[in-house]
C-alpha atoms as a PDB file:
ATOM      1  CA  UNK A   1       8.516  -1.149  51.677  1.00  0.00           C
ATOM      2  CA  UNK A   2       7.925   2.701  50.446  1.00  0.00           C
ATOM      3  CA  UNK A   3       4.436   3.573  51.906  1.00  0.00           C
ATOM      4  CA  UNK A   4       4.948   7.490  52.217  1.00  0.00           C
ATOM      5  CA  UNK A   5       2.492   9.115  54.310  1.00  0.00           C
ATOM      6  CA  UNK A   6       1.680   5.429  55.890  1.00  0.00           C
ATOM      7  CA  UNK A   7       4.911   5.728  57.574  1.00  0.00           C
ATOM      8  CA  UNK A   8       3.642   8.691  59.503  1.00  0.00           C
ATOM      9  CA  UNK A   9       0.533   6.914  60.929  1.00  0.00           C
ATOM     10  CA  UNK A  10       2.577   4.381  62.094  1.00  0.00           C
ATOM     11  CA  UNK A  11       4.508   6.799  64.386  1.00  0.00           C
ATOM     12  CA  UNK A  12       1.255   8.537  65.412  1.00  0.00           C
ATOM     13  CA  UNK A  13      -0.688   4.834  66.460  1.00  0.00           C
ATOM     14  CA  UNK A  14       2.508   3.658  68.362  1.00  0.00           C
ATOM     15  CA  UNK A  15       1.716   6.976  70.400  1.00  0.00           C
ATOM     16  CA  UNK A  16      -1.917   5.327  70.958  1.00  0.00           C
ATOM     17  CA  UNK A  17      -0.398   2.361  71.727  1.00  0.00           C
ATOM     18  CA  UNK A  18       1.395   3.869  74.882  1.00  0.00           C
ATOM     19  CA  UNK A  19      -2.037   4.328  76.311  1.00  0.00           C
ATOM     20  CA  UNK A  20      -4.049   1.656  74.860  1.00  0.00           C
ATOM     21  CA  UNK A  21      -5.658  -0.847  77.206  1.00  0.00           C
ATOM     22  CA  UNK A  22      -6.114  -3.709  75.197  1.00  0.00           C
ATOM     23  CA  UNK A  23      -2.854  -5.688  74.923  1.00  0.00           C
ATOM     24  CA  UNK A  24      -1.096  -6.373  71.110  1.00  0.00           C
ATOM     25  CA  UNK A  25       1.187  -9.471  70.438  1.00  0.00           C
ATOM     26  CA  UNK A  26       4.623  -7.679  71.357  1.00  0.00           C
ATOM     27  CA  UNK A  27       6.433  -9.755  68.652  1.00  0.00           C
ATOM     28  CA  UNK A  28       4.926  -7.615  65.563  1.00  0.00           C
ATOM     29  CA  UNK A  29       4.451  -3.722  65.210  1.00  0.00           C
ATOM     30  CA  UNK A  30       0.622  -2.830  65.386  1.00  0.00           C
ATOM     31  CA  UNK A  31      -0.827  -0.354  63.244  1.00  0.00           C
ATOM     32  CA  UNK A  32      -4.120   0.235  64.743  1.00  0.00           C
ATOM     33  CA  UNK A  33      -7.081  -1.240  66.791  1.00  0.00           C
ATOM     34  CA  UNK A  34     -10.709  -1.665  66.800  1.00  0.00           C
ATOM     35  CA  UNK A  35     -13.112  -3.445  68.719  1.00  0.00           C
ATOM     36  CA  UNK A  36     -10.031  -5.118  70.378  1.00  0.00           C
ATOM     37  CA  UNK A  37      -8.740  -6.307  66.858  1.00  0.00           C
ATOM     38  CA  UNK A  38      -5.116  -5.250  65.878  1.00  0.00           C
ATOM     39  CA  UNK A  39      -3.855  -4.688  62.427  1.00  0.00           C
ATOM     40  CA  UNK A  40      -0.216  -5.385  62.260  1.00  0.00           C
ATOM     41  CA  UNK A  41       2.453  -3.949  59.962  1.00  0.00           C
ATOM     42  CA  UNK A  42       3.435  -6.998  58.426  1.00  0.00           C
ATOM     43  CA  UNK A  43      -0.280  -8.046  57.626  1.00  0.00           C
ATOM     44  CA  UNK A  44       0.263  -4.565  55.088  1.00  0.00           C
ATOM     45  CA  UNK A  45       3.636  -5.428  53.891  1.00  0.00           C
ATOM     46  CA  UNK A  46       2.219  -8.809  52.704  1.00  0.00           C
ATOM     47  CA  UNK A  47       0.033  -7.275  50.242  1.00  0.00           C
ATOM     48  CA  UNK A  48       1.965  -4.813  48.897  1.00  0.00           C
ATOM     49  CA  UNK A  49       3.610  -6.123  45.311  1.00  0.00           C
ATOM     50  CA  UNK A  50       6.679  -6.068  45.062  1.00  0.00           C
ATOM     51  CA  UNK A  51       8.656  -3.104  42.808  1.00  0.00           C
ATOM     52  CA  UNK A  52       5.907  -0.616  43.152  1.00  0.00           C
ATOM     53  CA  UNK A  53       6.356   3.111  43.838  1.00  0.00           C
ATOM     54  CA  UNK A  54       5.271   4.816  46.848  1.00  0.00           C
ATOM     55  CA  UNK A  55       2.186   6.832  45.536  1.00  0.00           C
ATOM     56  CA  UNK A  56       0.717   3.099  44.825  1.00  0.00           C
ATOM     57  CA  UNK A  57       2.197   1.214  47.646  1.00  0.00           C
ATOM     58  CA  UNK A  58       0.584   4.051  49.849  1.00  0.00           C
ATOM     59  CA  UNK A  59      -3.012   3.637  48.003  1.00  0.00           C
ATOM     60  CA  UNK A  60      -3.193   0.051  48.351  1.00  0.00           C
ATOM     61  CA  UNK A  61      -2.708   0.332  52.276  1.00  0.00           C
ATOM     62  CA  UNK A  62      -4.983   2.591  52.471  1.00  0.00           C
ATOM     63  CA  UNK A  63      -7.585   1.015  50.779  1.00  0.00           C
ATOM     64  CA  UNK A  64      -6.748  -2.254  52.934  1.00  0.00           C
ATOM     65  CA  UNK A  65      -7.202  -0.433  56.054  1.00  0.00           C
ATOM     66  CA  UNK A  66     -10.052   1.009  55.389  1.00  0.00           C
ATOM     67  CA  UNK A  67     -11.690  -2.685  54.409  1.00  0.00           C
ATOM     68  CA  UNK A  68     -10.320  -3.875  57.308  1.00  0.00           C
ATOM     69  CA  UNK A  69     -11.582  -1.157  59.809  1.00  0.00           C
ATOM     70  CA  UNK A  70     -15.018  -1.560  58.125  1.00  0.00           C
ATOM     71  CA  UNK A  71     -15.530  -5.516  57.867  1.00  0.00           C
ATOM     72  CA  UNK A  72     -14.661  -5.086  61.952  1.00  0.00           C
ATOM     73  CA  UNK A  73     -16.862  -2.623  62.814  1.00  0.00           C
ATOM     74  CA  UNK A  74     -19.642  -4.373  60.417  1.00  0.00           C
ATOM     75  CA  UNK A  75     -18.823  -7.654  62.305  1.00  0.00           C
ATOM     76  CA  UNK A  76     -18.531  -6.420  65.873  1.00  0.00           C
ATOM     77  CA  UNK A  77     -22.090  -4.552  65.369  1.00  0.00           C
ATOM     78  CA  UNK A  78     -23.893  -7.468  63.584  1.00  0.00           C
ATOM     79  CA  UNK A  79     -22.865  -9.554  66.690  1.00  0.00           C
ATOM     80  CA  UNK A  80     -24.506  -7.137  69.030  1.00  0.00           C
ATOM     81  CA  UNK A  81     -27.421  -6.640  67.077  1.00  0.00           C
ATOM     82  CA  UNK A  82     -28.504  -9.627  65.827  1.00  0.00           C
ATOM     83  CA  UNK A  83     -31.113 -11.924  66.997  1.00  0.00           C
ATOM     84  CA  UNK A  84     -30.800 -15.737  65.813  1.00  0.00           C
ATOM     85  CA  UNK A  85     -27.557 -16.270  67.598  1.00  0.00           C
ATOM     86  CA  UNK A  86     -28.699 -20.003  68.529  1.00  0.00           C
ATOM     87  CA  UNK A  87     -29.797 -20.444  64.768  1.00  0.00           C
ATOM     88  CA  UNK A  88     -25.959 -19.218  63.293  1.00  0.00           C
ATOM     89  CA  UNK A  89     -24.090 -21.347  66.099  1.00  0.00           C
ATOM     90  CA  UNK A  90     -26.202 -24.417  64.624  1.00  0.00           C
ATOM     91  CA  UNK A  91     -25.208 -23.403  60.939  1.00  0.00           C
ATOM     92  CA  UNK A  92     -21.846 -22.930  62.077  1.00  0.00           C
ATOM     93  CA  UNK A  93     -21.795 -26.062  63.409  1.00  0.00           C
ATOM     94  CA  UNK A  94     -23.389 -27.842  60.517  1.00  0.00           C
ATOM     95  CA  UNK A  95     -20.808 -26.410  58.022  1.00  0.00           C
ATOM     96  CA  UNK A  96     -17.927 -27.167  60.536  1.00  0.00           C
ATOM     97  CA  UNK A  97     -18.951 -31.052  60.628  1.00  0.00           C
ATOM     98  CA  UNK A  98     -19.398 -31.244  56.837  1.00  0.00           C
ATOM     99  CA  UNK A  99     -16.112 -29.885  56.209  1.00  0.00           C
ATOM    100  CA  UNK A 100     -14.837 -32.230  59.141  1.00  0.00           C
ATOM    101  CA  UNK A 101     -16.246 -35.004  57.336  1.00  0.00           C
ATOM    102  CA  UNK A 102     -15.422 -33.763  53.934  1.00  0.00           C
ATOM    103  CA  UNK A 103     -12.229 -33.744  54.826  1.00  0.00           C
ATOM    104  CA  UNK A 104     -11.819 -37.591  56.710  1.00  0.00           C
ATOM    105  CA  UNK A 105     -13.474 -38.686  53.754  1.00  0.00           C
ATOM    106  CA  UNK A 106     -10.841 -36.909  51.343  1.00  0.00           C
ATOM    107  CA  UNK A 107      -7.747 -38.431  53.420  1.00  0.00           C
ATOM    108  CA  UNK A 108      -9.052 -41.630  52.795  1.00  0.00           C
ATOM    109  CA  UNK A 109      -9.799 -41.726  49.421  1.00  0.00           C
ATOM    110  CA  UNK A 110      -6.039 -40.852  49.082  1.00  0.00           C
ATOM    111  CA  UNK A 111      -4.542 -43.237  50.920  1.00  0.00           C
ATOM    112  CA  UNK A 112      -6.714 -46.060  49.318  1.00  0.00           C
ATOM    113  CA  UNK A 113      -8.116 -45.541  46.042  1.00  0.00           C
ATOM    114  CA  UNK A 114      -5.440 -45.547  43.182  1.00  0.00           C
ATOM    115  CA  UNK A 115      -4.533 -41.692  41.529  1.00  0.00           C
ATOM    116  CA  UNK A 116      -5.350 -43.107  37.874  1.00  0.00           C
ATOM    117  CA  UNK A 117      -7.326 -45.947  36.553  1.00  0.00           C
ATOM    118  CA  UNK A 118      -5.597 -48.652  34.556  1.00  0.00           C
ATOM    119  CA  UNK A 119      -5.731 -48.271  30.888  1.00  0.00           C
ATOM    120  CA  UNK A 120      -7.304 -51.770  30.712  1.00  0.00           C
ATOM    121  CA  UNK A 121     -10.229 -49.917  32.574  1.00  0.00           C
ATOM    122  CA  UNK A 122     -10.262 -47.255  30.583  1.00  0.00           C
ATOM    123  CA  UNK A 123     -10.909 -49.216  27.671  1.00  0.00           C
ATOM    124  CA  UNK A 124     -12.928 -51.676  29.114  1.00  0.00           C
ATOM    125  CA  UNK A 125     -15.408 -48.184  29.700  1.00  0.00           C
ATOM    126  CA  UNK A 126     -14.960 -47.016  25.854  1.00  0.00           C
ATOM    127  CA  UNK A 127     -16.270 -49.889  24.423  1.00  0.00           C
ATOM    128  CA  UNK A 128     -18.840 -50.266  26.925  1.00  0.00           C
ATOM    129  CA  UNK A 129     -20.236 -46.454  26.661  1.00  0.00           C
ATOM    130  CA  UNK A 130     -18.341 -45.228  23.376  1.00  0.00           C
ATOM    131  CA  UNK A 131     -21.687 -44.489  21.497  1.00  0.00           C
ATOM    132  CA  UNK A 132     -21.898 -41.331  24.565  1.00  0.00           C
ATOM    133  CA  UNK A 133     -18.305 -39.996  23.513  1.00  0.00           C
ATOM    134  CA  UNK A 134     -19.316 -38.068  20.690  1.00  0.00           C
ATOM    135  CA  UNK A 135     -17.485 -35.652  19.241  1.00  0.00           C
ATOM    136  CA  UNK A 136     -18.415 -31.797  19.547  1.00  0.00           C
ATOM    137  CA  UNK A 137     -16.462 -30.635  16.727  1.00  0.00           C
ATOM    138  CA  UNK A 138     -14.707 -31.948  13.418  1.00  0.00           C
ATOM    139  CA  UNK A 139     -10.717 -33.202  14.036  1.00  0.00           C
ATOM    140  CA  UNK A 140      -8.276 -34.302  11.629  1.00  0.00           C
ATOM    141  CA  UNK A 141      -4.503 -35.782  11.637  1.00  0.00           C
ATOM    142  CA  UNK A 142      -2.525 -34.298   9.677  1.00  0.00           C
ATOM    143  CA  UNK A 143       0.397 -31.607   8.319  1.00  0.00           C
ATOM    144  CA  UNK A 144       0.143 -28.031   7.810  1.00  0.00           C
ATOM    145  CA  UNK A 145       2.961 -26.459   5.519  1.00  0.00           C
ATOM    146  CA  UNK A 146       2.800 -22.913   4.880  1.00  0.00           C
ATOM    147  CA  UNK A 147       5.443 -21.151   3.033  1.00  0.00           C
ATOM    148  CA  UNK A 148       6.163 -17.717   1.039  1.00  0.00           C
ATOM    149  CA  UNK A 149       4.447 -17.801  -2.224  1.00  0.00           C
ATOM    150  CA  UNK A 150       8.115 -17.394  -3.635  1.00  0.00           C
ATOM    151  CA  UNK A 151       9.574 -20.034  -1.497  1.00  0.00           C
ATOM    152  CA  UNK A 152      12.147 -22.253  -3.344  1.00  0.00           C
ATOM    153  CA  UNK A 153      11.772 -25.901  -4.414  1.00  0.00           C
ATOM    154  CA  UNK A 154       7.588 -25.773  -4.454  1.00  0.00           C
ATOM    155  CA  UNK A 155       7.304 -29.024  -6.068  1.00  0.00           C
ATOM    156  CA  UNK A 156       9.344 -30.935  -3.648  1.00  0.00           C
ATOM    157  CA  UNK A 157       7.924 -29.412  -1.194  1.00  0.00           C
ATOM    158  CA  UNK A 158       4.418 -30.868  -2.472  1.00  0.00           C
ATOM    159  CA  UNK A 159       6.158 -33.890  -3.186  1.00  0.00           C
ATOM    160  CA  UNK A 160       7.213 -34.072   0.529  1.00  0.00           C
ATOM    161  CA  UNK A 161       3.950 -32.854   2.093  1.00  0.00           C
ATOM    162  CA  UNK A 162       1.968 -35.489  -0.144  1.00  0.00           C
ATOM    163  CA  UNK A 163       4.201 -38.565   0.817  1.00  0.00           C
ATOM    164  CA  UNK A 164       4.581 -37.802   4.851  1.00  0.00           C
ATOM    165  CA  UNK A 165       6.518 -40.779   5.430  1.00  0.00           C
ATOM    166  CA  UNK A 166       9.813 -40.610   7.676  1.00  0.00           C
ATOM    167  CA  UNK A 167      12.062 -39.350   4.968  1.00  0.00           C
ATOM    168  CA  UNK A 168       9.772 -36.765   3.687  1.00  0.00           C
ATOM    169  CA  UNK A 169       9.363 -35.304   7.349  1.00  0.00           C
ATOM    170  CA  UNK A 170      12.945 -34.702   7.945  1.00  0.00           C
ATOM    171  CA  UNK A 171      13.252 -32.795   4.705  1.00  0.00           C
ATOM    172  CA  UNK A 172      10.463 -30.958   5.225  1.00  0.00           C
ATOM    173  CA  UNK A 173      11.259 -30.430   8.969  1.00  0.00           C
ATOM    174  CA  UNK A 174      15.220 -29.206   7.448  1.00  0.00           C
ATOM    175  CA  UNK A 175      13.446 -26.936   4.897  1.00  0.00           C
ATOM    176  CA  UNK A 176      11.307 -25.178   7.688  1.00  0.00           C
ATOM    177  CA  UNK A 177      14.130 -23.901   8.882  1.00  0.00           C
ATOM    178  CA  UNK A 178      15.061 -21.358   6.625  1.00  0.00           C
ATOM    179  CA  UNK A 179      11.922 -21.248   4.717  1.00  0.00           C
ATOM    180  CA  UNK A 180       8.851 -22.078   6.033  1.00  0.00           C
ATOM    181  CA  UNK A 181       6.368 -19.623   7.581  1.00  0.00           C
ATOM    182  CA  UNK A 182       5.020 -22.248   9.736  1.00  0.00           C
ATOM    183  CA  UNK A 183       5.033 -25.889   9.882  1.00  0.00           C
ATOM    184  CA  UNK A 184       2.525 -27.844  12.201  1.00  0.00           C
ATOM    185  CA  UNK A 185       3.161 -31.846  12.305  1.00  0.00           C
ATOM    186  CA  UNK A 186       0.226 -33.303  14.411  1.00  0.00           C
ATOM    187  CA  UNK A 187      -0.397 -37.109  12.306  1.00  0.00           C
ATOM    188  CA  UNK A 188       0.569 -38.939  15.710  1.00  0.00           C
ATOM    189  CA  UNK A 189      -2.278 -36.414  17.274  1.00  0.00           C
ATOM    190  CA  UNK A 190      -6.207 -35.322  17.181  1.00  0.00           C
ATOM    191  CA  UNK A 191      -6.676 -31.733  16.605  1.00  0.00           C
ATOM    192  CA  UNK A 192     -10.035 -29.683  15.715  1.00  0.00           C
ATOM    193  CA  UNK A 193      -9.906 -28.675  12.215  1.00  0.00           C
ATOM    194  CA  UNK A 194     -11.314 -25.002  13.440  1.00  0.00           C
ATOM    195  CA  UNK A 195      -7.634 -24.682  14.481  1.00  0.00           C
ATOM    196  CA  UNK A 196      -6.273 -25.633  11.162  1.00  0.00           C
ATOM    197  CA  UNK A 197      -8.656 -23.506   9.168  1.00  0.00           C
ATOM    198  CA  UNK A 198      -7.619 -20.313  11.012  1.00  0.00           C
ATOM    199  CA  UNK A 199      -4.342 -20.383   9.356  1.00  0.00           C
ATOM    200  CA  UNK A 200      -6.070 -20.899   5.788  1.00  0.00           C
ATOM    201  CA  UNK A 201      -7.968 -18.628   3.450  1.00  0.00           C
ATOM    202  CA  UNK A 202     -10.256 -21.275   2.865  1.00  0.00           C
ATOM    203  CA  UNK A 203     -13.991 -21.703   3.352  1.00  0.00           C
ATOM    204  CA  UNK A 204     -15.554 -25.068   3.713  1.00  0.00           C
ATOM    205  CA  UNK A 205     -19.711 -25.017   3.776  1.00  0.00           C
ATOM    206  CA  UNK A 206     -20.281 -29.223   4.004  1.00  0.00           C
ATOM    207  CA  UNK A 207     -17.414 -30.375   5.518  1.00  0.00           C
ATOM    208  CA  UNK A 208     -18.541 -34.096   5.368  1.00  0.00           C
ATOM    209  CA  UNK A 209     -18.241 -33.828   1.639  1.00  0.00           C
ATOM    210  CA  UNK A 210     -15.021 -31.882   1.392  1.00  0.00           C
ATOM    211  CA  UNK A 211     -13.427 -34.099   3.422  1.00  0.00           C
ATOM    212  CA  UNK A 212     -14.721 -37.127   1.885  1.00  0.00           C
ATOM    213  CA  UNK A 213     -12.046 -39.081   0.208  1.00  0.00           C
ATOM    214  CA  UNK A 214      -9.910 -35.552   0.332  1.00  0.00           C
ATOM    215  CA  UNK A 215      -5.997 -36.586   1.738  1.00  0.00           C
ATOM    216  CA  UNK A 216      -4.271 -33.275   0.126  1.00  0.00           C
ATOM    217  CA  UNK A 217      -4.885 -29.957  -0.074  1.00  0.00           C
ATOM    218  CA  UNK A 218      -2.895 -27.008  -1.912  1.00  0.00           C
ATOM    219  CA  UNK A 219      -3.886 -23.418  -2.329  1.00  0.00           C
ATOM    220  CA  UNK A 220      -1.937 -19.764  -2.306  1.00  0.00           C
ATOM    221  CA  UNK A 221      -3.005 -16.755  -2.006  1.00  0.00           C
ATOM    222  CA  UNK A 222      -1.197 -13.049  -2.880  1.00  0.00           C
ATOM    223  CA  UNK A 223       1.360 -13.625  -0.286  1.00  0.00           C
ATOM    224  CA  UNK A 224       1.839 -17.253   0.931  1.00  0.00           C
ATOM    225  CA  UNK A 225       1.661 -21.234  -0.434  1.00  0.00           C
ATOM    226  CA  UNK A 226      -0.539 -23.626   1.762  1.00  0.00           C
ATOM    227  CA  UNK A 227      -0.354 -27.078   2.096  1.00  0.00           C
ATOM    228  CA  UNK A 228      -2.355 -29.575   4.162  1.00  0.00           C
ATOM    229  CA  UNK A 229      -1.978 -33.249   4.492  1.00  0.00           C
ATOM    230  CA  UNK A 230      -5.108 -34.849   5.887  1.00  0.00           C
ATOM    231  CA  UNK A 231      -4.090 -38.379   7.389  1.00  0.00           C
ATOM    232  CA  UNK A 232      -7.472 -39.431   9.090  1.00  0.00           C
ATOM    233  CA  UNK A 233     -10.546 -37.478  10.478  1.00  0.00           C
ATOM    234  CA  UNK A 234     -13.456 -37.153  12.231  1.00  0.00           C
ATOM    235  CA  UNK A 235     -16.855 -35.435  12.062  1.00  0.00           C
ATOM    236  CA  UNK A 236     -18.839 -34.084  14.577  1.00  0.00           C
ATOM    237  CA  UNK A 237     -21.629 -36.254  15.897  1.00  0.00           C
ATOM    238  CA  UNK A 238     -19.223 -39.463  15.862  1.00  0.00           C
ATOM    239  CA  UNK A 239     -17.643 -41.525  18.489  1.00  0.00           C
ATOM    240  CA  UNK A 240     -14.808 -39.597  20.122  1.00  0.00           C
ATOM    241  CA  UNK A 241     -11.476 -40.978  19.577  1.00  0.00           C
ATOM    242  CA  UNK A 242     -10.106 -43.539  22.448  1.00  0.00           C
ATOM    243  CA  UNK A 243      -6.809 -41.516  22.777  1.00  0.00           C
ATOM    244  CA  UNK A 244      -9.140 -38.341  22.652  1.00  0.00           C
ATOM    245  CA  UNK A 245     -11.752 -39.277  25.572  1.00  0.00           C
ATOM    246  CA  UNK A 246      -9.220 -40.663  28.316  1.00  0.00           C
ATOM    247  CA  UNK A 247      -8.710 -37.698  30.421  1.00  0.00           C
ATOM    248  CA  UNK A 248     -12.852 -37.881  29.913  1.00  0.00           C
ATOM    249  CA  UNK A 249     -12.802 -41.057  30.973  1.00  0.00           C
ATOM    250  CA  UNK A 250     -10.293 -41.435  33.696  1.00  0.00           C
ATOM    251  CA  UNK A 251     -12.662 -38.316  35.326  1.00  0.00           C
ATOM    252  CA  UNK A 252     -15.682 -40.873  35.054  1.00  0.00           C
ATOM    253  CA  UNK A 253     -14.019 -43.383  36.092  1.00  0.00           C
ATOM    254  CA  UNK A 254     -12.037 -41.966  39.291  1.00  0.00           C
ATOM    255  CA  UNK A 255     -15.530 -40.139  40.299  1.00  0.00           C
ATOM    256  CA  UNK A 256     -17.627 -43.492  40.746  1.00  0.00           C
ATOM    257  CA  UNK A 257     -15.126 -45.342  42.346  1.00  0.00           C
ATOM    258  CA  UNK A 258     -15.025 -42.178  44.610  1.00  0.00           C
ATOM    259  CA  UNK A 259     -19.206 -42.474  44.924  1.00  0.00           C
ATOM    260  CA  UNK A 260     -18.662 -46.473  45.611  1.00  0.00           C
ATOM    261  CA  UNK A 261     -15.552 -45.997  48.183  1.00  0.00           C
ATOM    262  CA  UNK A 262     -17.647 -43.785  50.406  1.00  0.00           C
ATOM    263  CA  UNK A 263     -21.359 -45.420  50.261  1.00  0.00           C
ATOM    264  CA  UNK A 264     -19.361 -48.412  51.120  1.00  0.00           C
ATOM    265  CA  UNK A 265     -17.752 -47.027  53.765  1.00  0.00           C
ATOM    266  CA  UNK A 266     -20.619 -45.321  55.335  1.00  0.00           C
ATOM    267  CA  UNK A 267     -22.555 -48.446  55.118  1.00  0.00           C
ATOM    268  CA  UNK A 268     -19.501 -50.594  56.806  1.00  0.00           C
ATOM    269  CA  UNK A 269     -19.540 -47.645  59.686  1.00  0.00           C
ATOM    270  CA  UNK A 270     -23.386 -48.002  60.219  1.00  0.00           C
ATOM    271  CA  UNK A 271     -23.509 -51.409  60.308  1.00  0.00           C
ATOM    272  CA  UNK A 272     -20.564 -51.649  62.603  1.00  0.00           C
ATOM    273  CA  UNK A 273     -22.212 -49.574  64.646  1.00  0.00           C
ATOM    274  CA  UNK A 274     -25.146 -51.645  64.600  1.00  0.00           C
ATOM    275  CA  UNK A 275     -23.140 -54.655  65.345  1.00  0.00           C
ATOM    276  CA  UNK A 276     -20.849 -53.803  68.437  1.00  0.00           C
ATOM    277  CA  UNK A 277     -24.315 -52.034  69.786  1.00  0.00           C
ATOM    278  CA  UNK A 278     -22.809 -48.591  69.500  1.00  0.00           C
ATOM    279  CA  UNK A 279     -26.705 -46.724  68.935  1.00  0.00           C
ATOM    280  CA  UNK A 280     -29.007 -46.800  71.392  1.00  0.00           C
ATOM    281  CA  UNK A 281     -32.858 -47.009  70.578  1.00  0.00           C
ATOM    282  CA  UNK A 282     -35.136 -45.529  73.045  1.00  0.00           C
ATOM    283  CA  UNK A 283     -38.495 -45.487  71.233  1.00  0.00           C
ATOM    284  CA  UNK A 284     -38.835 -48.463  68.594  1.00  0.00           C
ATOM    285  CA  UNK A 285     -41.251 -47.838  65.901  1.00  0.00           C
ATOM    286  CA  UNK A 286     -43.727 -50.148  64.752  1.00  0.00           C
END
């Protein structure tokens, strides 16, 4: 590591060191001390990117130090000065057991809950709660052909882009090759028509009635030859998609089982405890 003018300070603290009364762990190279805290070379070597020069590599120690020094001195003092000691020991304590518990709770939800819900589940929650997967945006299945406005062969191309059945995809998908400017096949997929429109000079103000009935669109402009194949779509407002709203879904899904799994097992700990006579009562209320 090329740190420059660190390099000196390290030879001028291991000096200190020789007459330093606090005791550093003799396995790593300190760098300074404060308040009984030691910096350590290799705590600066791990933050120093790799394949920098040593102007920067010196700059960014220095500027670690010097956070360091100053979150220990603004520690050390706070714990001499303040007041509520009792009262931070009792959050401290608080956020330690939450974690603790966070944590137990976590481990078990791994080991017994299953990573994904079945897709007969899935479904099962789509029809039951489909009318609350509506779609944000409009989506469409579909091609997207775009070629040079000289481009050879236009009309099979058209030809090709209209029919979209198995044979007309390989020939289109051999003619992109050499010719097309880009070719996007997504019929087996959902995609938002935003997307599509970027890569068209072509403005749509009621989108319900353009797409209405609409399965093929050509236009050009000075420079290029567009063609779009609309299989199926969707408006905004309507039911999402099934295919579309299972990652949704599965994140529903996983979440309440997670809310079930541990009120369940809370309540099975309480009234075990309960049961084997585990909490002791010493003032019963009325």
């Amino acid at each position: 590591m090329k740190l420059g003018r660190f390099l000196i300070l390290i030879l001028l603290i291991t000096l200190f060191f020789s007459c330093s009364e606090k005791a550093a762990d003799q396995k790593r190279t300190p760098i300074l001390e404060v308040e009984g805290k030691f910096l350590y070379l290799d705590e600066i070597e791990n933050i120093i990117p790799p394949n920098v020069n040593a102007k920067d590599s010196t700059e960014i120690a220095d500027n670690f130090i010097r956070k360091w020094v100053t979150d220990v001195l603004i520690y050390e003092n706070a714990k001499r000065n303040i007041i509520n000691k009792k009262e931070i020991d009792q959050l401290l304590e608080e956020y330690k057991k939450s974690l603790t518990i966070q944590q137990y709770q976590q481990n078990l939800i791994e080991e017994r809950l299953s990573k994904e819900p079945t897709e007969e589940e899935m479904k099962a929650f789509y029809e039951q709660y489909s009318e609350q997967l509506t779609l944000r945006y409009n989506i469409i299945k579909g091609i997207l052909l775009i070629v040079p406005e000289n481009a050879p062969k236009i009309a099979n191309v058209r030809s090709w882009v209209q029919s979209g059945n198995t044979s007309a995809l390989e020939n289109i998908e051999k003619y992109s090759i050499q010719n097309a400017i880009s070719y996007d096949y997504f019929g087996d997929k959902w995609i938002p028509l935003g997307d599509v429109l970027k890569k068209m000079p072509l403005q749509i103000e009621d989108v319900g009635s353009f797409l209405n009935g609409r399965h093929f669109i050509e236009m050009s402009d000075s420079t290029r030859h567009y063609f779009l194949k609309i299989n199926s779509y969707k408006l905004s407002g309507q039911v999402e998609p099934f295919e579309m709203a299972k990652p949704k879904i599965a994140s529903i899904i996983l979440n309440k089982q997670k809310t079930e799994f541990i009120s369940n097992f809370e309540d099975e700990i309480y009234n075990d405890a309960i049961k084997n006579g585990d909490i002791t009562y010493f003032n019963k209320h009325n």
